[in-house]
Protein backbone atom coordinates (compact mmCIF):
# COMPACT_ATOMS: atom_id res chain seq x y z
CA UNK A 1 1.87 -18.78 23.99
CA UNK A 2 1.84 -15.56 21.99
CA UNK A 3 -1.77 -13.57 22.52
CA UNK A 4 -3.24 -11.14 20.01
CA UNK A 5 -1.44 -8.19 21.55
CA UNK A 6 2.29 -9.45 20.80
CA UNK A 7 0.80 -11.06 17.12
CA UNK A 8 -1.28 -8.28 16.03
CA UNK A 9 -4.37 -8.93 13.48
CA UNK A 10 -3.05 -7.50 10.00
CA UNK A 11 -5.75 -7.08 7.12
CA UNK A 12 -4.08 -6.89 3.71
CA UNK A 13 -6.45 -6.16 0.73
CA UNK A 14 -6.78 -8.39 -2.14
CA UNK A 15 -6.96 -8.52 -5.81
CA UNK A 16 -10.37 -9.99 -7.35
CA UNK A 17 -9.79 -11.12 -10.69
CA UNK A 18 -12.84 -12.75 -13.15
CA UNK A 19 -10.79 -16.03 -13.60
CA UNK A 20 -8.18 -17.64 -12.02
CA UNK A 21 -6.76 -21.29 -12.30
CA UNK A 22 -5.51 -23.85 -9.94
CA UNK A 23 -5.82 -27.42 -10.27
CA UNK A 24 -8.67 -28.66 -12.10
CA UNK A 25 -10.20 -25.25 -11.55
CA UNK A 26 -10.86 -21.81 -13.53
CA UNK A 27 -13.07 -19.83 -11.45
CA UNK A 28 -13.29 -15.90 -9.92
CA UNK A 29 -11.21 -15.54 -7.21
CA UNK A 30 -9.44 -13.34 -4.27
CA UNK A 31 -6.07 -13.77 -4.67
CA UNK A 32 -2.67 -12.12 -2.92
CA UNK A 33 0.68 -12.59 -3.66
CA UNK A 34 2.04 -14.57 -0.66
CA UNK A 35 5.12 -12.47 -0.29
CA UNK A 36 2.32 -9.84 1.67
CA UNK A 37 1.00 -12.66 3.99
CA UNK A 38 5.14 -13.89 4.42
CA UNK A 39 6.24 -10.27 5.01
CA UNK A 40 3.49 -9.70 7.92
CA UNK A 41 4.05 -13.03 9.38
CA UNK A 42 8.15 -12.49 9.81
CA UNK A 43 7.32 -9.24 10.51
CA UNK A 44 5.32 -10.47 13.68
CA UNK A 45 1.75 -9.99 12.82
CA UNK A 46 -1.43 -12.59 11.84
CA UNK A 47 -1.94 -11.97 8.29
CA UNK A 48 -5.91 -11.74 7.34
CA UNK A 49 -6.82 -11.37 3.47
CA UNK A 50 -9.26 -8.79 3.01
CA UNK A 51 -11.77 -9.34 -0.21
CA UNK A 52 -13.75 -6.38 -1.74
CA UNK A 53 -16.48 -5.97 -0.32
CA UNK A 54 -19.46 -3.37 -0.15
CA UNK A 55 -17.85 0.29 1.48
CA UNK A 56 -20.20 0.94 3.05
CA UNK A 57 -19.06 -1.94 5.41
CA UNK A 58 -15.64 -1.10 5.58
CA UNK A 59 -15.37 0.47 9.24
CA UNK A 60 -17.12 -2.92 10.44
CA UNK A 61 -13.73 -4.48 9.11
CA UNK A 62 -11.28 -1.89 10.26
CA UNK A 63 -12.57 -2.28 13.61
CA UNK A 64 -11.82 -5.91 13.56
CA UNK A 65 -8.65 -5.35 12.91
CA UNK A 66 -5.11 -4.11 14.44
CA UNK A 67 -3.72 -2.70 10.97
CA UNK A 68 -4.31 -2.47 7.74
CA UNK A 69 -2.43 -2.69 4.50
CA UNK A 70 -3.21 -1.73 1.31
CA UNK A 71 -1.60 -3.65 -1.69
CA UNK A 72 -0.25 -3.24 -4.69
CA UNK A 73 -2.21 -3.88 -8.27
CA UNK A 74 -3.66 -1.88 -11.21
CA UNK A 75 -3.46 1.31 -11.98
CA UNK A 76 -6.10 3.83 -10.06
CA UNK A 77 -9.21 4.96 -12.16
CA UNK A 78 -8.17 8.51 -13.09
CA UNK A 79 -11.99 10.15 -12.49
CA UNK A 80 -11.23 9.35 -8.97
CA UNK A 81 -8.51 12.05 -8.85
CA UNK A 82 -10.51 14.22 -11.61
CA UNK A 83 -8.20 13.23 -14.01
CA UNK A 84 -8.97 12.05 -18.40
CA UNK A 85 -7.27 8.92 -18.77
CA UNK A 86 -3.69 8.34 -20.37
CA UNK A 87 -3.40 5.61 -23.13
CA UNK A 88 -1.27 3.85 -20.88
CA UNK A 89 -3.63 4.09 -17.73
CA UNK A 90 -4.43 0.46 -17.12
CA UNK A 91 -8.45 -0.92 -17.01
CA UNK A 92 -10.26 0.54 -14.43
CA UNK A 93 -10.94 -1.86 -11.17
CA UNK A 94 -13.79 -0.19 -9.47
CA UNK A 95 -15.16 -2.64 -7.29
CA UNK A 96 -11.34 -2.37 -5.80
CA UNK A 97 -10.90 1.02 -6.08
CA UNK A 98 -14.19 2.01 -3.93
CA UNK A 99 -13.68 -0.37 -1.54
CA UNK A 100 -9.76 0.28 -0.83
CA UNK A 101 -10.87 3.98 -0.68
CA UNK A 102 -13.27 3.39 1.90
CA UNK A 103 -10.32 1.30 3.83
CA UNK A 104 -8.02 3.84 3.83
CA UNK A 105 -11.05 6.54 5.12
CA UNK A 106 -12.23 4.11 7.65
CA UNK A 107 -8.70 3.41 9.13
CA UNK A 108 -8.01 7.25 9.54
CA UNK A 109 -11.10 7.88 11.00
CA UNK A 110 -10.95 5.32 13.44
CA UNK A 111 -6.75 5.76 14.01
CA UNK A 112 -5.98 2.25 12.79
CA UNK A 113 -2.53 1.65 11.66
CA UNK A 114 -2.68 1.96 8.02
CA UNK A 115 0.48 1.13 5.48
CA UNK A 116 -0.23 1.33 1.15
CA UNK A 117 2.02 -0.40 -0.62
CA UNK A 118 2.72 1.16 -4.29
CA UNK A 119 -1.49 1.28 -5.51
CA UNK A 120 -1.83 1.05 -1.83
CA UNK A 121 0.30 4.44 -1.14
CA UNK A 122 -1.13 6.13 -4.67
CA UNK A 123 -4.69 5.75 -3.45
CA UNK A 124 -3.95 6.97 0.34
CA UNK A 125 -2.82 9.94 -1.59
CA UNK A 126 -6.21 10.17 -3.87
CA UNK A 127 -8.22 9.53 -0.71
CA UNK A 128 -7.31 12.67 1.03
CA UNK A 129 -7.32 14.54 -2.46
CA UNK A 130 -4.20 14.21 -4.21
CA UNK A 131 -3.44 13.54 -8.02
CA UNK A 132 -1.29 11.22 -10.10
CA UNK A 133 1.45 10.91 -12.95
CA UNK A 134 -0.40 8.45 -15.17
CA UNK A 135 2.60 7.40 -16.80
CA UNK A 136 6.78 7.11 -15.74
CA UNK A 137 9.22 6.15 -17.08
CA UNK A 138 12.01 3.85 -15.78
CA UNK A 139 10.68 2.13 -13.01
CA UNK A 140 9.58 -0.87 -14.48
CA UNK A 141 12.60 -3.07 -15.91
CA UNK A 142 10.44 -5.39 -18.19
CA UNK A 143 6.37 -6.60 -17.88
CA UNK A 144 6.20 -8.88 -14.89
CA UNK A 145 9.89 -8.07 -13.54
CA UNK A 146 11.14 -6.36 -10.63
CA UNK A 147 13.86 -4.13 -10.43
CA UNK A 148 15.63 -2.49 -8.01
CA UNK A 149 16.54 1.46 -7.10
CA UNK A 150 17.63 3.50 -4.61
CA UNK A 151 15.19 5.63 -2.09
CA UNK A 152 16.86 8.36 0.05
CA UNK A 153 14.94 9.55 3.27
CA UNK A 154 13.68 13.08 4.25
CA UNK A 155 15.32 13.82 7.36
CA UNK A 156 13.12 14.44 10.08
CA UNK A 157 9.64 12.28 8.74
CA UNK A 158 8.61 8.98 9.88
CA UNK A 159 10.03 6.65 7.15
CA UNK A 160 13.49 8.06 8.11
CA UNK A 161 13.15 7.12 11.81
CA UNK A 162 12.72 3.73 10.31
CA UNK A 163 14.96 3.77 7.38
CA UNK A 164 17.46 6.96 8.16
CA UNK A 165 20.06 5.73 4.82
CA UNK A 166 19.36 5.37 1.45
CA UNK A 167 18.06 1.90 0.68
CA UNK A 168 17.85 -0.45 -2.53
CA UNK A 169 14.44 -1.51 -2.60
CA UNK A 170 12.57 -3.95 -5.26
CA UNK A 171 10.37 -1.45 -7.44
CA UNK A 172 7.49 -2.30 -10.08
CA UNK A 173 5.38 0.86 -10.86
CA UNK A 174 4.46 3.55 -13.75
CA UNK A 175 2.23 5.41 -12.00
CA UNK A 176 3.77 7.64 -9.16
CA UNK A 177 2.24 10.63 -6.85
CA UNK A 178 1.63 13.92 -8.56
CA UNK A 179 0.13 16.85 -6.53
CA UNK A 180 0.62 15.74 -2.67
CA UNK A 181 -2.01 16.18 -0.81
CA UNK A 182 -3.29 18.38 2.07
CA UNK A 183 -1.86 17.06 4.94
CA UNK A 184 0.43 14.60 3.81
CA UNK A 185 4.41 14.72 3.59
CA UNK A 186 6.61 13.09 1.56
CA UNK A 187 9.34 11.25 3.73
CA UNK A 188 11.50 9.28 0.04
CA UNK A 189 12.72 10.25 -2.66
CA UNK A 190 14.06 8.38 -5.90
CA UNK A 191 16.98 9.57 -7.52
CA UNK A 192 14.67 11.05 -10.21
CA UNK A 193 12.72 12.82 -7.43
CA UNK A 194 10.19 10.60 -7.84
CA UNK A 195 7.95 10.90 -4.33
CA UNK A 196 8.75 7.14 -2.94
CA UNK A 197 6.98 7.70 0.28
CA UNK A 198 4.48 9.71 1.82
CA UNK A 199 3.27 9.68 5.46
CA UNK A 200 0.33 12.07 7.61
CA UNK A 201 2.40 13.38 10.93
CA UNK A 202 1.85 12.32 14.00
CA UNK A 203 -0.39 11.41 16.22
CA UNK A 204 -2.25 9.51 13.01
CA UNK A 205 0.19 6.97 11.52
CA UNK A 206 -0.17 6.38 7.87
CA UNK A 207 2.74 5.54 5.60
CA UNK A 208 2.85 4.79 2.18
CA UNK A 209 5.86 3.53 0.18
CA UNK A 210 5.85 2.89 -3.77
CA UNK A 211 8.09 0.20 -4.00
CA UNK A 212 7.40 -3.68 -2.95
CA UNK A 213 8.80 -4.38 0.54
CA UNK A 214 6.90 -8.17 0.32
CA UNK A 215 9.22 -8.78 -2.85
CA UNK A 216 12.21 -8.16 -0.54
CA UNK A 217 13.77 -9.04 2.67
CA UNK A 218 14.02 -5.93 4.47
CA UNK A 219 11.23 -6.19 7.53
CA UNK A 220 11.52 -2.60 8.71
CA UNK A 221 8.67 -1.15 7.16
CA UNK A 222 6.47 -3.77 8.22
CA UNK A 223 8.06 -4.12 11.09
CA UNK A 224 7.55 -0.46 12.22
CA UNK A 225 3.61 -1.40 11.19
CA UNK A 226 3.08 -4.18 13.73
CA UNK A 227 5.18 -2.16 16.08
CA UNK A 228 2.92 0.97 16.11
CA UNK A 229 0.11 -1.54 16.83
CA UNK A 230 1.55 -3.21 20.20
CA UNK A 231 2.11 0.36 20.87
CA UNK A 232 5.86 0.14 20.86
């Protein structure tokens, strides 16, 4: 039998959304879509859904578990980045933003695995200071479609050791990384030189990526997750 050291504890936060429906039912709920819980299961990991919560407990849940991923959803509030907001800047989520923030803090303080996943990887980038494009172009192909580009590695960074040729990757985003920054690197590019990864160098290991690995079938970026934590 597999023990918690070869299926490592993955956290993967959630949307909260004032209504939802299933069944009989319309009622507030937590919700993921299940291509994150699918991706960290083939990947080799437990999957754990992790609600918003108050942040000032968020370090009692990082410590609980092995990794942590931050997932995709609505667009970042732009006062967090000390930004006005764009007429195409989405509703703010604040209740999500604060407590993915204080995620993404308590998982670098403490050295636990972290990965963000396209809001996920925009708000590890806000969290350590960075800004935002508010609105792109041409990565979106229609509302509530995916499309797919290409992402070319930068030699040298983390995301290439796990991904050293260009890849096609699913991609659903308007929003994209501005000003990088301090500390971070960016380790993808689009063809449009849109940043499509960003990682903090060793020892820490952080990654974000803007496209939508769980919409895919490529496992290496998860993979490489649950890897760091069996300390592989």
């Amino acid at each position: 039998m597999e023990n918690q050291v070869n299926r490592p504890l993955i956290g993967i936060s959630t949307y909260l959304e004032a209504k939802a429906g299933w069944g009989v039912w319309e009622l507030p709920a937590a919700l993921l879509p299940a291509g994150y819980l699918r991706l960290v299961q083939a990947a080799g990991g437990l999957a754990s859904m992790v609600p918003p919560d108050e942040p000032r407990y968020a370090a009692d849940v990082v410590a609980r578990l092995d990794g942590v991923v931050i997932a995709g959803g609505p667009d970042v509030e732009p006062s967090r980045y000390g930004a006005e907001r764009h007429d195409r800047t989405g509703p703010p989520a604040r209740e999500r933003d604060a407590w993915e923030l204080a995620l993404i803090r308590a998982a670098l303080d403490s050295g636990t695995p972290l990965l963000g996943i396209c809001r996920g990887m925009q708000l590890l980038n806000v969290a350590l200071g960075g800004t935002l494009v508010q609105h792109l172009d041409g990565h979106v192909a229609a509302p509530g479609v995916f499309s797919t580009h290409t992402v070319k590695p930068v030699p040298g960074t983390l995301y290439a050791d796990i991904a050293p040729e260009p890849t096609d990757v699913p991609t659903y985003h308007h929003q994209a990384v501005d000003r990088l920054a301090p500390g971070l690197v960016p380790s993808a590019h689009a063809d449009d030189g849109t940043i499509e990864a960003i990682e903090l160098p060793s020892p820490a290991w952080a990654l974000g990526v803007q496209w939508h690995p769980e919409m895919g079938e490529d496992l290496r970026v998860m993979g490489a997750l649950v890897r760091r934590v069996r300390g592989e």
